[in-house]
N, C-alpha and C. Protein backbone atom coordinates (compact mmCIF):
# COMPACT_ATOMS: atom_id res chain seq x y z
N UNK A 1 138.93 -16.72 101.83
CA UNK A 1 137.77 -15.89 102.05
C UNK A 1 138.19 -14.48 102.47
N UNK A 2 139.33 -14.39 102.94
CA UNK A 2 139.96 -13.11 103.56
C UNK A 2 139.70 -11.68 102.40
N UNK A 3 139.77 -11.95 100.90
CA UNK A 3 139.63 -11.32 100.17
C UNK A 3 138.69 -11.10 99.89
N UNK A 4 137.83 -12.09 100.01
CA UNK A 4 136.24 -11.63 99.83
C UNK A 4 135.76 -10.78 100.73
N UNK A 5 135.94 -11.19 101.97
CA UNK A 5 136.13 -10.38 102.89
C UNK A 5 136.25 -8.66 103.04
N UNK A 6 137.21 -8.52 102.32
CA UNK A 6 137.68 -7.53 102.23
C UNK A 6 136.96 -6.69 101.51
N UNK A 7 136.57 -6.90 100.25
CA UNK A 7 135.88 -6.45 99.17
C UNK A 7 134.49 -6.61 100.01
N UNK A 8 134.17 -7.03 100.58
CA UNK A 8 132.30 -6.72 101.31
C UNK A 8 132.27 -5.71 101.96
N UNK A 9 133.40 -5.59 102.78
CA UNK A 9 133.98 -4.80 103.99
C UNK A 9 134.03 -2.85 103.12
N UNK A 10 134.58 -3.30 102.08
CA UNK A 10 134.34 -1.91 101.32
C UNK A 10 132.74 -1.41 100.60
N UNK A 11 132.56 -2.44 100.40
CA UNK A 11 130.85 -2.06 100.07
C UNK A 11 130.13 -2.26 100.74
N UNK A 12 130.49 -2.53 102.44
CA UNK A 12 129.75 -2.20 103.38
C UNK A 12 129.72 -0.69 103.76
N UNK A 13 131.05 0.33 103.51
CA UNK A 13 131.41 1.28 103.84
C UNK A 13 130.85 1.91 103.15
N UNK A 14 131.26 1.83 101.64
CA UNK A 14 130.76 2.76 100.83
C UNK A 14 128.72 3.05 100.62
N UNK A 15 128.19 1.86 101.21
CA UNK A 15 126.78 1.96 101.26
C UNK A 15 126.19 2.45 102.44
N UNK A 16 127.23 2.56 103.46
CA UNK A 16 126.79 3.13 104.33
C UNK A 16 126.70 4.67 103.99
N UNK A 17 128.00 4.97 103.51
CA UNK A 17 128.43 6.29 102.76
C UNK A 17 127.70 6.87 102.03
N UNK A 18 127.54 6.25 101.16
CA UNK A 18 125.87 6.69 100.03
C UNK A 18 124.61 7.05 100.51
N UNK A 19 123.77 6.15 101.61
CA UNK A 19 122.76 6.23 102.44
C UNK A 19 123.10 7.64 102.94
N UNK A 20 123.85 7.56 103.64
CA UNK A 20 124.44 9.05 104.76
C UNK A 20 124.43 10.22 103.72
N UNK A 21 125.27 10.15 102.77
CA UNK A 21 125.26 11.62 101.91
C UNK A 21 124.19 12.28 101.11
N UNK A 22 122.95 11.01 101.09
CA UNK A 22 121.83 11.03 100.19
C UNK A 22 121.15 11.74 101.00
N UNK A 23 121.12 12.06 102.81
CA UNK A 23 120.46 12.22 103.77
C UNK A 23 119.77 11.19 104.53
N UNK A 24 120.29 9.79 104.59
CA UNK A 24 119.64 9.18 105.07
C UNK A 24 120.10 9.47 106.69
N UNK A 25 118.79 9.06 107.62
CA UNK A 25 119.25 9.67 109.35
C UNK A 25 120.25 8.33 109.90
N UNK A 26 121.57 9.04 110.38
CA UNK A 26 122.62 8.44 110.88
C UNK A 26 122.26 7.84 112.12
N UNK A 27 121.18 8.48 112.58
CA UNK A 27 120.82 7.65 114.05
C UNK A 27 119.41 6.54 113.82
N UNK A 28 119.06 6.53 112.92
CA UNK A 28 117.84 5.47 113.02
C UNK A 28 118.18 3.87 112.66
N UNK A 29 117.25 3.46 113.34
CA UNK A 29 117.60 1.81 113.22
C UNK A 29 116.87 1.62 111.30
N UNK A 30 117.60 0.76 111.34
CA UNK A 30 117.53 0.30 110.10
C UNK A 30 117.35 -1.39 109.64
N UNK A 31 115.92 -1.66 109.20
CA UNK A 31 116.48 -3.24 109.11
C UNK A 31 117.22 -3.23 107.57
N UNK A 32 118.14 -4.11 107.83
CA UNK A 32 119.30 -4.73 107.26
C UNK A 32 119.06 -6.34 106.63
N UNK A 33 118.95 -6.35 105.25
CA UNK A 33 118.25 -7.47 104.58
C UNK A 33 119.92 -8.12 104.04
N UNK A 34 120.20 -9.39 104.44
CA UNK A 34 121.55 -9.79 104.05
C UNK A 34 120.87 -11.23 102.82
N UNK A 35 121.58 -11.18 101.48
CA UNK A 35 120.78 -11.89 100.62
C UNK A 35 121.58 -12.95 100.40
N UNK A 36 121.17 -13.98 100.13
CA UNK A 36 121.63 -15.38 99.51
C UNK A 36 121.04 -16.03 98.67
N UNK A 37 121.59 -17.15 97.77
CA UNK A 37 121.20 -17.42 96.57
C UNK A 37 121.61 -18.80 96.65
N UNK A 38 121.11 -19.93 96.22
CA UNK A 38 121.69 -21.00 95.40
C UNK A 38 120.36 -21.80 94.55
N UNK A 39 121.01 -22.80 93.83
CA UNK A 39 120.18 -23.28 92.56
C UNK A 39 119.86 -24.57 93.39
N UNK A 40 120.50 -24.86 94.65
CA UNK A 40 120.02 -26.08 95.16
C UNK A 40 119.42 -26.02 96.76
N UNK A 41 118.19 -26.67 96.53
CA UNK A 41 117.19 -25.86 97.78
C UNK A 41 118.10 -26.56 98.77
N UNK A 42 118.21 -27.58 99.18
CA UNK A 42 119.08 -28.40 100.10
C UNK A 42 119.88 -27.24 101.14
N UNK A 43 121.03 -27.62 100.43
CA UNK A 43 122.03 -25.82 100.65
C UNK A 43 121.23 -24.94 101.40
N UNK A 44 120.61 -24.36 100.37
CA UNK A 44 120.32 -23.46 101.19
C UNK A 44 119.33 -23.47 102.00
N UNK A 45 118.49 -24.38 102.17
CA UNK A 45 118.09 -24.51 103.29
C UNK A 45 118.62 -24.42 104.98
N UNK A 46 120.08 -25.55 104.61
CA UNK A 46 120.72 -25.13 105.64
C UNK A 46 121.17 -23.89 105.89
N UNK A 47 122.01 -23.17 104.87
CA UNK A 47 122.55 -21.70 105.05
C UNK A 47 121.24 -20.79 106.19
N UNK A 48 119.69 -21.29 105.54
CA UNK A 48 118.70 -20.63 106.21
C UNK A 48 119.06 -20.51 107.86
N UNK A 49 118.91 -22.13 108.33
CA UNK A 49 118.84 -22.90 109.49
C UNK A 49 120.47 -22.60 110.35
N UNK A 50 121.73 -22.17 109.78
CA UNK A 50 123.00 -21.63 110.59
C UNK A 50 122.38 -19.99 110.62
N UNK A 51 121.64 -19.18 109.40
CA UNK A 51 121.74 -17.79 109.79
C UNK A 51 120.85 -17.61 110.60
N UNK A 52 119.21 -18.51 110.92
CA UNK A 52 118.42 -18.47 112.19
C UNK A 52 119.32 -18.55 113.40
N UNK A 53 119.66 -19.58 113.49
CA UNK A 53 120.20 -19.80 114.71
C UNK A 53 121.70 -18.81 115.10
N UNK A 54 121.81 -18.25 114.10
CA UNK A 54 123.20 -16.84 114.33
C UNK A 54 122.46 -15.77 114.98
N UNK A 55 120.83 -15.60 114.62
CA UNK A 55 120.42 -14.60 115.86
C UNK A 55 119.35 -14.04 114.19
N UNK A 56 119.74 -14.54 112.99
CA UNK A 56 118.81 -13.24 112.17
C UNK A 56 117.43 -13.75 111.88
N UNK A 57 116.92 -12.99 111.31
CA UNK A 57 115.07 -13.81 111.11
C UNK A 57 115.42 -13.92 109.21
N UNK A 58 115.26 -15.13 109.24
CA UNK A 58 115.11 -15.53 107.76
C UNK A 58 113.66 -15.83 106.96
N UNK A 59 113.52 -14.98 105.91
CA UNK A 59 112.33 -14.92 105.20
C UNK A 59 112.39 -16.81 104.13
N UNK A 60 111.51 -16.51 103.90
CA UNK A 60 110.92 -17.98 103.08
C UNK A 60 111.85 -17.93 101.47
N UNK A 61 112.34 -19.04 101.01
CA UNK A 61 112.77 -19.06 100.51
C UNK A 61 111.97 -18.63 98.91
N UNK A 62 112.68 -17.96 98.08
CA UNK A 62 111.66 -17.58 96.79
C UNK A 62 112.67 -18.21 95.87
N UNK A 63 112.08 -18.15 94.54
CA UNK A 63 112.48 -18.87 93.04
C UNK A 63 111.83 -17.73 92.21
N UNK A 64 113.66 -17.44 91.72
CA UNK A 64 113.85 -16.34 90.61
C UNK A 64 114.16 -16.92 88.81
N UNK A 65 113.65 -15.97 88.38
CA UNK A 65 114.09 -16.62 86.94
C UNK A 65 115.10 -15.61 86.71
N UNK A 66 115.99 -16.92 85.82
CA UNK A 66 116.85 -15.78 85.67
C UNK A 66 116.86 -15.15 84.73
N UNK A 67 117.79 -14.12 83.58
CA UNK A 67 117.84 -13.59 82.33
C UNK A 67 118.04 -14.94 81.04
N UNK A 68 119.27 -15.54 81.60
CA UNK A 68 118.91 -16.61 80.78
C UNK A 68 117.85 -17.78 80.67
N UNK A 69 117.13 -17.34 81.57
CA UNK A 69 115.64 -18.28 81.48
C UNK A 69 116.12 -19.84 82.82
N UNK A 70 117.42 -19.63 83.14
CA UNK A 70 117.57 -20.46 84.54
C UNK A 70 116.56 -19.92 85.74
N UNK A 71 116.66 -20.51 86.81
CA UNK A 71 115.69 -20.36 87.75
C UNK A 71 116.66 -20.39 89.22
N UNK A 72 117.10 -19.77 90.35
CA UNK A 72 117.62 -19.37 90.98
C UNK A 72 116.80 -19.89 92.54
N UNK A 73 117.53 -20.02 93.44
CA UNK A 73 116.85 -19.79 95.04
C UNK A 73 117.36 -18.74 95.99
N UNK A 74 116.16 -18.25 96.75
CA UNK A 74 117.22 -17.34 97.16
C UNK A 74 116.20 -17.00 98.31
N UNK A 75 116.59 -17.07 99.74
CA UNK A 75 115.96 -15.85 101.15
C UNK A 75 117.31 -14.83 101.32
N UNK A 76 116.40 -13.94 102.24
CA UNK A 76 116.80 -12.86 102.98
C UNK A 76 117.02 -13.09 104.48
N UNK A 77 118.32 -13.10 104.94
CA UNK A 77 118.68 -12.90 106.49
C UNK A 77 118.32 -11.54 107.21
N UNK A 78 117.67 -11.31 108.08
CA UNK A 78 117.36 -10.07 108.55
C UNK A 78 117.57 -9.49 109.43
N UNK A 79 118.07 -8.32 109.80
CA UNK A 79 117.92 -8.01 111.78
C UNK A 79 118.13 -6.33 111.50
N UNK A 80 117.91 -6.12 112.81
CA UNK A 80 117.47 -4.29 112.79
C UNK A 80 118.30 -4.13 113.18
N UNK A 81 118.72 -2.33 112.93
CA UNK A 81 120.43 -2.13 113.64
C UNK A 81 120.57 -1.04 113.08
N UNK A 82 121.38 -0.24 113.84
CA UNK A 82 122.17 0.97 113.16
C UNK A 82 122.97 1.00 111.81
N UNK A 83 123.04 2.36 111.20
CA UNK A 83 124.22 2.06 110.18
C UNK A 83 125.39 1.91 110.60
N UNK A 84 125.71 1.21 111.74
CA UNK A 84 127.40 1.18 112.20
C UNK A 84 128.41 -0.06 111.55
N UNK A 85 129.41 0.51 110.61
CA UNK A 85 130.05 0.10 109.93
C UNK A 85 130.25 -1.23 110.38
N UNK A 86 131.10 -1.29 111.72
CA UNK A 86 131.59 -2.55 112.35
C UNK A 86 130.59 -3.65 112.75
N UNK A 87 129.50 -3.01 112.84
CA UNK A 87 128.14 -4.34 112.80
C UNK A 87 127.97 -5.06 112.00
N UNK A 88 127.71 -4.19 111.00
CA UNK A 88 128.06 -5.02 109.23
C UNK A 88 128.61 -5.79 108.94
N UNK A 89 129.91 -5.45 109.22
CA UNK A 89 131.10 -5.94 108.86
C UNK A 89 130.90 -7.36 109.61
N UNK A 90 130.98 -7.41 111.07
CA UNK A 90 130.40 -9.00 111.99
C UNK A 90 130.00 -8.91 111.19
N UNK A 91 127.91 -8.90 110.75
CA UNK A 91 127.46 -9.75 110.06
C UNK A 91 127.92 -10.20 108.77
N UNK A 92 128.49 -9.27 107.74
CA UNK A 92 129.46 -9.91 106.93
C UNK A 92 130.06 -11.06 107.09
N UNK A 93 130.75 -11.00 107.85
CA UNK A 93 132.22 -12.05 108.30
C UNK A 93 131.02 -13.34 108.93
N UNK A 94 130.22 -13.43 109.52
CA UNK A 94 129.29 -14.30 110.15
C UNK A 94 128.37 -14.91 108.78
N UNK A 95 127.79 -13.71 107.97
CA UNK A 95 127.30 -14.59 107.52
C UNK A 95 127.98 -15.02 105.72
N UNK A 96 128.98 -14.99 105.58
CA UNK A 96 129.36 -15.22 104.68
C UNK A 96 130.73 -16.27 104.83
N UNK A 97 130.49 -16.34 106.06
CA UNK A 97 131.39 -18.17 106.79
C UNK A 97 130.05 -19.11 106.13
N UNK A 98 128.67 -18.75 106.60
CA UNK A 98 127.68 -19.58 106.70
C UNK A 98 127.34 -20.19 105.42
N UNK A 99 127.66 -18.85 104.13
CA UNK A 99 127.48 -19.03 102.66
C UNK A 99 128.61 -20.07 102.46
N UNK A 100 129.70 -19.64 102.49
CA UNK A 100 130.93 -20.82 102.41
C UNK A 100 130.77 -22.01 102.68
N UNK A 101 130.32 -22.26 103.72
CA UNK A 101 130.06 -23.38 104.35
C UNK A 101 129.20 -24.32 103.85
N UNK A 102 127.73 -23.67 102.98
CA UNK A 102 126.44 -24.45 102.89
C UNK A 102 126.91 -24.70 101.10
N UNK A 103 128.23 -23.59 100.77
CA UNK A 103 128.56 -23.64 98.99
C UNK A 103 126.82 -23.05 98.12
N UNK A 104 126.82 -21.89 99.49
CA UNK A 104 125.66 -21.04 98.51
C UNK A 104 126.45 -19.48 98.23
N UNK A 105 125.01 -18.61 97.66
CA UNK A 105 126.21 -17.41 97.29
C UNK A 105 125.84 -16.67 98.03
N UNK A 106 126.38 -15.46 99.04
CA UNK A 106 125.81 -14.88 99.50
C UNK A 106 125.80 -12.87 98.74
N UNK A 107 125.66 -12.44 98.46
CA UNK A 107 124.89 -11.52 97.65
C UNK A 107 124.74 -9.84 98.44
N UNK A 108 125.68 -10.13 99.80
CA UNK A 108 125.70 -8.58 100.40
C UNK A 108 124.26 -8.39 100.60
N UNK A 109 124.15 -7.22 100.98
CA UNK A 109 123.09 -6.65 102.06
C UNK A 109 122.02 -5.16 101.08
N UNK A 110 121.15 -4.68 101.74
CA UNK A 110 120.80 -3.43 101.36
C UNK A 110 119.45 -3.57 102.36
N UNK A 111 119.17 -2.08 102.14
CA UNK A 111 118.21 -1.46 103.53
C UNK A 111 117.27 -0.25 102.91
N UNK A 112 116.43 0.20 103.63
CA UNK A 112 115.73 1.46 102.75
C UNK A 112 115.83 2.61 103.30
N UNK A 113 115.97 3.83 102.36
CA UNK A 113 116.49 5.18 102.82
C UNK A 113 115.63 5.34 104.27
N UNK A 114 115.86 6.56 104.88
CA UNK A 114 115.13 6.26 106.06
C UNK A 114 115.04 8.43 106.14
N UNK A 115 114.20 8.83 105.88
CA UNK A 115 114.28 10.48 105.53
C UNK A 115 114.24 11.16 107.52
């Protein structure tokens, strides 16, 4: 996982980076939507039930179709917070033990500009 790791850890940076240069405000809280996916509700149900109890508020699970006409599961982990790199990064590393663990996918994060 160390590599995966790693590679989140950079597109945690670089989205922070993007937000910031676009003008987004460096000091405002921001909620922070961390996404997950699997085709088997089970799973992820639990993945839900370790990222509640890690501290985030998890939205209801939805059913996506996909391009090839498959059908997908997938909530959002949530919590408010600064753009500070190293927060991320924890929740990264926290919640993508949790994805590992439940053998769902977890799908990185995104947030909305904030003017």
């Amino acid at each position: 996982m160390s590599s995966e790791l790693a590679e989140w850890q950079v597109f945690n940076q670089e989205t922070i980076d993007a937000l910031l240069e676009d003008g987004s405000q460096p000091d405002a809280i921001y909620q922070i939507e961390y996404h997950f996916a699997c085709d088997d509700f089970d799973r992820l149900e639990k993945a839900a039930v370790d990222a509640f109890k890690a501290g985030y508020e998890v939205g209801d699970a939805e059913e996506l179709i996909l391009d090839d006409g498959g059908t997908i599961l997938c909530f959002d982990a949530t919590v408010d917070r600064p753009l500070d790199v190293n927060k991320i990064n924890e929740d990264t590393e926290k919640l993508l033990t949790i994805a590992t663990k439940h053998k769902v996918f977890y799908d990185g994060w995104g947030t909305h500009f904030i003017e």
